[in-house]
N, C-alpha and C. Protein backbone atom coordinates (compact mmCIF):
# COMPACT_ATOMS: atom_id res chain seq x y z
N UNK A 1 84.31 122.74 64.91
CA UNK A 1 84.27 121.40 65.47
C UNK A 1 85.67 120.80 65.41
N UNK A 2 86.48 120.31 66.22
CA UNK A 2 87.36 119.68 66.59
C UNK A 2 87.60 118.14 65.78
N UNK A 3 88.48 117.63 64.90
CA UNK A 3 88.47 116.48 64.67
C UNK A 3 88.86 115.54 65.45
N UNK A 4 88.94 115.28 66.52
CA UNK A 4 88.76 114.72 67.97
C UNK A 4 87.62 114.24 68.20
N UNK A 5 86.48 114.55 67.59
CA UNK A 5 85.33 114.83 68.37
C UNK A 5 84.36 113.95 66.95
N UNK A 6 85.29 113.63 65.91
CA UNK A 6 84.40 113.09 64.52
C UNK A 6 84.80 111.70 64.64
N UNK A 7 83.97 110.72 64.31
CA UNK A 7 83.90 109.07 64.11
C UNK A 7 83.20 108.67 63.31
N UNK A 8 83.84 107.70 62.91
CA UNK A 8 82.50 106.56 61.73
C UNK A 8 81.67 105.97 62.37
N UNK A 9 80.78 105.26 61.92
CA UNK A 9 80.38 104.36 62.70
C UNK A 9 80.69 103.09 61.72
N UNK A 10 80.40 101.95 62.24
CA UNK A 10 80.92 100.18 61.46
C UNK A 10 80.31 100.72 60.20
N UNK A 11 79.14 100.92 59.61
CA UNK A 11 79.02 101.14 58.52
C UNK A 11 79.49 101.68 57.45
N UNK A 12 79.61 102.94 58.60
CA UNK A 12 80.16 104.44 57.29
C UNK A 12 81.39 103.98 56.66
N UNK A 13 82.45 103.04 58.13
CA UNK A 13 83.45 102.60 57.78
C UNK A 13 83.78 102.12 56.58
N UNK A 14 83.16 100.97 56.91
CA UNK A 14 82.98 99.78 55.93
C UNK A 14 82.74 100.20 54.48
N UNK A 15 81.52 101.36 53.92
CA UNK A 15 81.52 102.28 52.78
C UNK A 15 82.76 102.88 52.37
N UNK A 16 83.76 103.36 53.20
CA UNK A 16 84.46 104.33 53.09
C UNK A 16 85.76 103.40 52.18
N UNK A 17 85.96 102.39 53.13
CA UNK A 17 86.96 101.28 52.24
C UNK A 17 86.48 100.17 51.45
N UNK A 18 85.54 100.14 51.40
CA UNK A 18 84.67 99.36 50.34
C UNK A 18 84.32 97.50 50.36
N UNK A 19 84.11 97.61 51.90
CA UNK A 19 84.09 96.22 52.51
C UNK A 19 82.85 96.18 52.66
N UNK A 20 82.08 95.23 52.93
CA UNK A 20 81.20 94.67 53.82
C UNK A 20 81.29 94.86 54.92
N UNK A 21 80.11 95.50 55.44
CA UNK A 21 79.97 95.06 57.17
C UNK A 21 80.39 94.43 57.97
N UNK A 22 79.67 93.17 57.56
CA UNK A 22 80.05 91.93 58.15
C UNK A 22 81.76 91.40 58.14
N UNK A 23 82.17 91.76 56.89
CA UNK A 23 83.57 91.69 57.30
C UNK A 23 84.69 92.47 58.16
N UNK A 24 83.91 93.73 58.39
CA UNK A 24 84.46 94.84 58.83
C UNK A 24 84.31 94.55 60.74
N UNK A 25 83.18 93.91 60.77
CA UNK A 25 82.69 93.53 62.06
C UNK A 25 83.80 92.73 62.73
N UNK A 26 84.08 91.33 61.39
CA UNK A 26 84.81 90.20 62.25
C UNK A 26 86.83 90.56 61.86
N UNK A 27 86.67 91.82 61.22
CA UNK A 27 88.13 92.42 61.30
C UNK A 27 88.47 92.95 63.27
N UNK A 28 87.44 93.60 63.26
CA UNK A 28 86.97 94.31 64.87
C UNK A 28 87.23 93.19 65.86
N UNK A 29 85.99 92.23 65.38
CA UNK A 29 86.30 91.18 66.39
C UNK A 29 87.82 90.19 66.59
N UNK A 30 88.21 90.51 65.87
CA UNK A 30 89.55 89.57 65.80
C UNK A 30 90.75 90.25 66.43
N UNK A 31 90.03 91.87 66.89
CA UNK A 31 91.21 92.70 66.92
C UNK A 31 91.97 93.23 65.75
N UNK A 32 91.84 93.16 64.81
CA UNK A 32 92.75 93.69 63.75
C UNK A 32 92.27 95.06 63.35
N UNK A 33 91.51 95.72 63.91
CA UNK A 33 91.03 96.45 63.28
C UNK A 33 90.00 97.78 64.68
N UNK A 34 90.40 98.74 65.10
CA UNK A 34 90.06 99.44 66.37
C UNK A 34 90.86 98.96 67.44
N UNK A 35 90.32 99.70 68.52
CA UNK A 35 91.22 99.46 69.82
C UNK A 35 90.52 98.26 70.57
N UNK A 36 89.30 98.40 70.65
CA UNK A 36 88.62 97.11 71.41
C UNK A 36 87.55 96.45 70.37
N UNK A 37 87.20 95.02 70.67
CA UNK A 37 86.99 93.69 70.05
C UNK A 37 85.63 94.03 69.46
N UNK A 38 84.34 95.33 70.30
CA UNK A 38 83.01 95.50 70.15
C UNK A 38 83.27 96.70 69.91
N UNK A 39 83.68 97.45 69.09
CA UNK A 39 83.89 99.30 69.24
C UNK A 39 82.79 99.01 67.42
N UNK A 40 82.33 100.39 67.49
CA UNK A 40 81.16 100.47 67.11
C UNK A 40 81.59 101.86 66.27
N UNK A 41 82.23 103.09 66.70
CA UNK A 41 83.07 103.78 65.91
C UNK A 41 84.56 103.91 65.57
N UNK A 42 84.66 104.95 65.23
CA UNK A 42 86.42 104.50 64.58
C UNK A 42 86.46 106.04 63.99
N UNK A 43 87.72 106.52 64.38
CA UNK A 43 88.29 107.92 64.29
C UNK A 43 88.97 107.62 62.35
N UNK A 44 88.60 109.09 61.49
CA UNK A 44 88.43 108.51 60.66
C UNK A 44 90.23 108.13 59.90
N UNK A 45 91.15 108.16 60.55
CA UNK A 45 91.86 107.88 60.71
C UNK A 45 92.03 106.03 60.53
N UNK A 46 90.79 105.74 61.15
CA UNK A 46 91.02 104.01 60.68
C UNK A 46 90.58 103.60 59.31
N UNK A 47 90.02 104.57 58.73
CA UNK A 47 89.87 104.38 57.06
C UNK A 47 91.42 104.16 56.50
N UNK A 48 91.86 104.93 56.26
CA UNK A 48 93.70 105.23 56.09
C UNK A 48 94.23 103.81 56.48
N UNK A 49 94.45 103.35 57.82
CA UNK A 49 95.17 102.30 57.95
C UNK A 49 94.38 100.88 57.92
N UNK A 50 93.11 100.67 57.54
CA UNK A 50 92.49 99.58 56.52
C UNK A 50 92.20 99.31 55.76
N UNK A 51 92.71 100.65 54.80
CA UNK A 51 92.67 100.50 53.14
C UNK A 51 93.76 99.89 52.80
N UNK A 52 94.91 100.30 53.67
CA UNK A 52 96.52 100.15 53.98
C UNK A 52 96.40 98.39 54.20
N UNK A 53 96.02 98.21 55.10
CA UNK A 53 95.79 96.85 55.55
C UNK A 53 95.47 95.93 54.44
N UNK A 54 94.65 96.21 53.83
CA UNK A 54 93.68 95.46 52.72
C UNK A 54 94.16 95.41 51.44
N UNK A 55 95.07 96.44 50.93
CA UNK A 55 95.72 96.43 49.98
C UNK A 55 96.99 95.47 49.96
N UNK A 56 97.78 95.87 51.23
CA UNK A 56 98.64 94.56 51.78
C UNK A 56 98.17 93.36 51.75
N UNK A 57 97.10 93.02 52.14
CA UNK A 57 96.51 91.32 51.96
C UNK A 57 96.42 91.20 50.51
N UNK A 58 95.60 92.11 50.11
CA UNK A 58 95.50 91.73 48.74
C UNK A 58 96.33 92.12 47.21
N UNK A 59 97.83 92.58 47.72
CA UNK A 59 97.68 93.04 46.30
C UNK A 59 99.42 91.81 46.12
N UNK A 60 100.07 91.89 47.91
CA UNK A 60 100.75 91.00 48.52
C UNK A 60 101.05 89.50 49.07
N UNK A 61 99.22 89.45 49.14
CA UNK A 61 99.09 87.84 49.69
C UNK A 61 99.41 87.97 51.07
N UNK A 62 99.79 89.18 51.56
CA UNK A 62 100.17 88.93 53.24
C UNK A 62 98.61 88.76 53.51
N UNK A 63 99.19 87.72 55.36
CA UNK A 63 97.82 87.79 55.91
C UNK A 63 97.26 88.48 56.54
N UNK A 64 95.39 88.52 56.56
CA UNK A 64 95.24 90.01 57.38
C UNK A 64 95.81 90.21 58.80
N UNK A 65 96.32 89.11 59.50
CA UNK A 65 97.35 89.86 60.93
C UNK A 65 98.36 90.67 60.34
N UNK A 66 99.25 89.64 59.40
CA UNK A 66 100.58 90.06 59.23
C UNK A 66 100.69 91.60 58.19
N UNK A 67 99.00 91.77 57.67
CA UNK A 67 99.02 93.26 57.27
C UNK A 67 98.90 94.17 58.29
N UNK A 68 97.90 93.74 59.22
CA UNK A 68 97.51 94.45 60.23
C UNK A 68 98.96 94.92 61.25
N UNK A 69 99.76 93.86 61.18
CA UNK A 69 100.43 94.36 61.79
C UNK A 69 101.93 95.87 61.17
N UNK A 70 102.02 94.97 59.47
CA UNK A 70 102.36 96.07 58.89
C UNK A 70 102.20 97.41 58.55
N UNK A 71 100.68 97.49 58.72
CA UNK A 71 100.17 98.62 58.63
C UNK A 71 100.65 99.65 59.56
N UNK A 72 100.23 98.89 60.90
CA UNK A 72 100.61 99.58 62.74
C UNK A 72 101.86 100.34 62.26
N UNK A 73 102.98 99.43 61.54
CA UNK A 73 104.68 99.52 61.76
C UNK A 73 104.57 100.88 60.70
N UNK A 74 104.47 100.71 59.79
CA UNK A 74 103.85 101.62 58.59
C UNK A 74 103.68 102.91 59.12
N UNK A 75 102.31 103.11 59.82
CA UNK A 75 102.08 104.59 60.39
C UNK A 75 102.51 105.23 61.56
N UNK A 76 103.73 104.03 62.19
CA UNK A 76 104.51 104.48 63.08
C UNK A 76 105.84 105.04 62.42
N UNK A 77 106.10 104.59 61.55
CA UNK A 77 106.99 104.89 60.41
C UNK A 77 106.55 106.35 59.87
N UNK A 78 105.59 106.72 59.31
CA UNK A 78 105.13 108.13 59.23
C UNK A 78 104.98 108.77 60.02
N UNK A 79 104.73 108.57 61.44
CA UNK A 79 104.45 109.58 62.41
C UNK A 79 106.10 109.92 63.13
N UNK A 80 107.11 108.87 62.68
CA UNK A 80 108.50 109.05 63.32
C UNK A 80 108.95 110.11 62.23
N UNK A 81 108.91 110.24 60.67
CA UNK A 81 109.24 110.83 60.11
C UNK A 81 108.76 112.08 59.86
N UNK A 82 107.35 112.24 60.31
CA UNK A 82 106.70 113.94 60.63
C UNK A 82 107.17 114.46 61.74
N UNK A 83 107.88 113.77 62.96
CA UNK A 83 108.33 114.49 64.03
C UNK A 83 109.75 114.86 63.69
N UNK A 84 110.40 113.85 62.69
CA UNK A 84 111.69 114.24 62.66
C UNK A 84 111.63 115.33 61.72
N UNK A 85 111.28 115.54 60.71
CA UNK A 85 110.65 117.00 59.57
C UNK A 85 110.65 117.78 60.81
N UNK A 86 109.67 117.60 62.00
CA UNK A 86 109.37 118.79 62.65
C UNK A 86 110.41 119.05 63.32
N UNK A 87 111.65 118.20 63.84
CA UNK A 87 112.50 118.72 64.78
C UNK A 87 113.79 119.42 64.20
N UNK A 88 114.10 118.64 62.96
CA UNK A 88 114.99 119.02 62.11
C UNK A 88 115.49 120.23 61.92
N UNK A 89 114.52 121.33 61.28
CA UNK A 89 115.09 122.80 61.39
C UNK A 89 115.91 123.26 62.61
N UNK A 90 115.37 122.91 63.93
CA UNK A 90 116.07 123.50 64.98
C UNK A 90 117.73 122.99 65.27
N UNK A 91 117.45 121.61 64.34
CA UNK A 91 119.19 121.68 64.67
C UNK A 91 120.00 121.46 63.32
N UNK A 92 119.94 122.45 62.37
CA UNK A 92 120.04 122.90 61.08
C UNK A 92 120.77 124.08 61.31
């Protein structure tokens, strides 16, 4: 099976980082949290960057946008530094 092909659903989510539903719902609805406002699963990949999120609000006092948005910057920040690992050898 392809991990492409695996999702949470709001619940499993919500278990996985140790929220409430209901809060997990109006993270969704606000946008902070999935790609669209009513999405119902989540690649499990959004566990990772709303534990990220949540720890930032709370361990920081940032707010949940201004985590949400740190988070985004965050795993763009890791995904720039796994490509550069990957390109590196070739011009070594």
């Amino acid at each position: 099976m392809e991990n492409a092909s695996i999702h949470l659903t709001i619940e499993e989510l919500a278990v996985a980082v140790g929220v409430e539903k209901t809060v997990l719902v109006r993270l969704v609805q606000a946008g902070l949290v999935g790609e669209r406002t009513d999405q119902q699963e989540f690649p499990p990949e959004s566990a990772r960057h709303l534990r990220r999120m949540l720890r930032l609000h709370g361990e920081l006092g940032v707010s949940l946008v201004g985590s949400a948005i740190i988070a985004d910057l965050l795993e763009r920040i890791d995904q720039l530094e796994a490509e550069l690992a990957r390109l590196r050898p070739r011009y070594e």
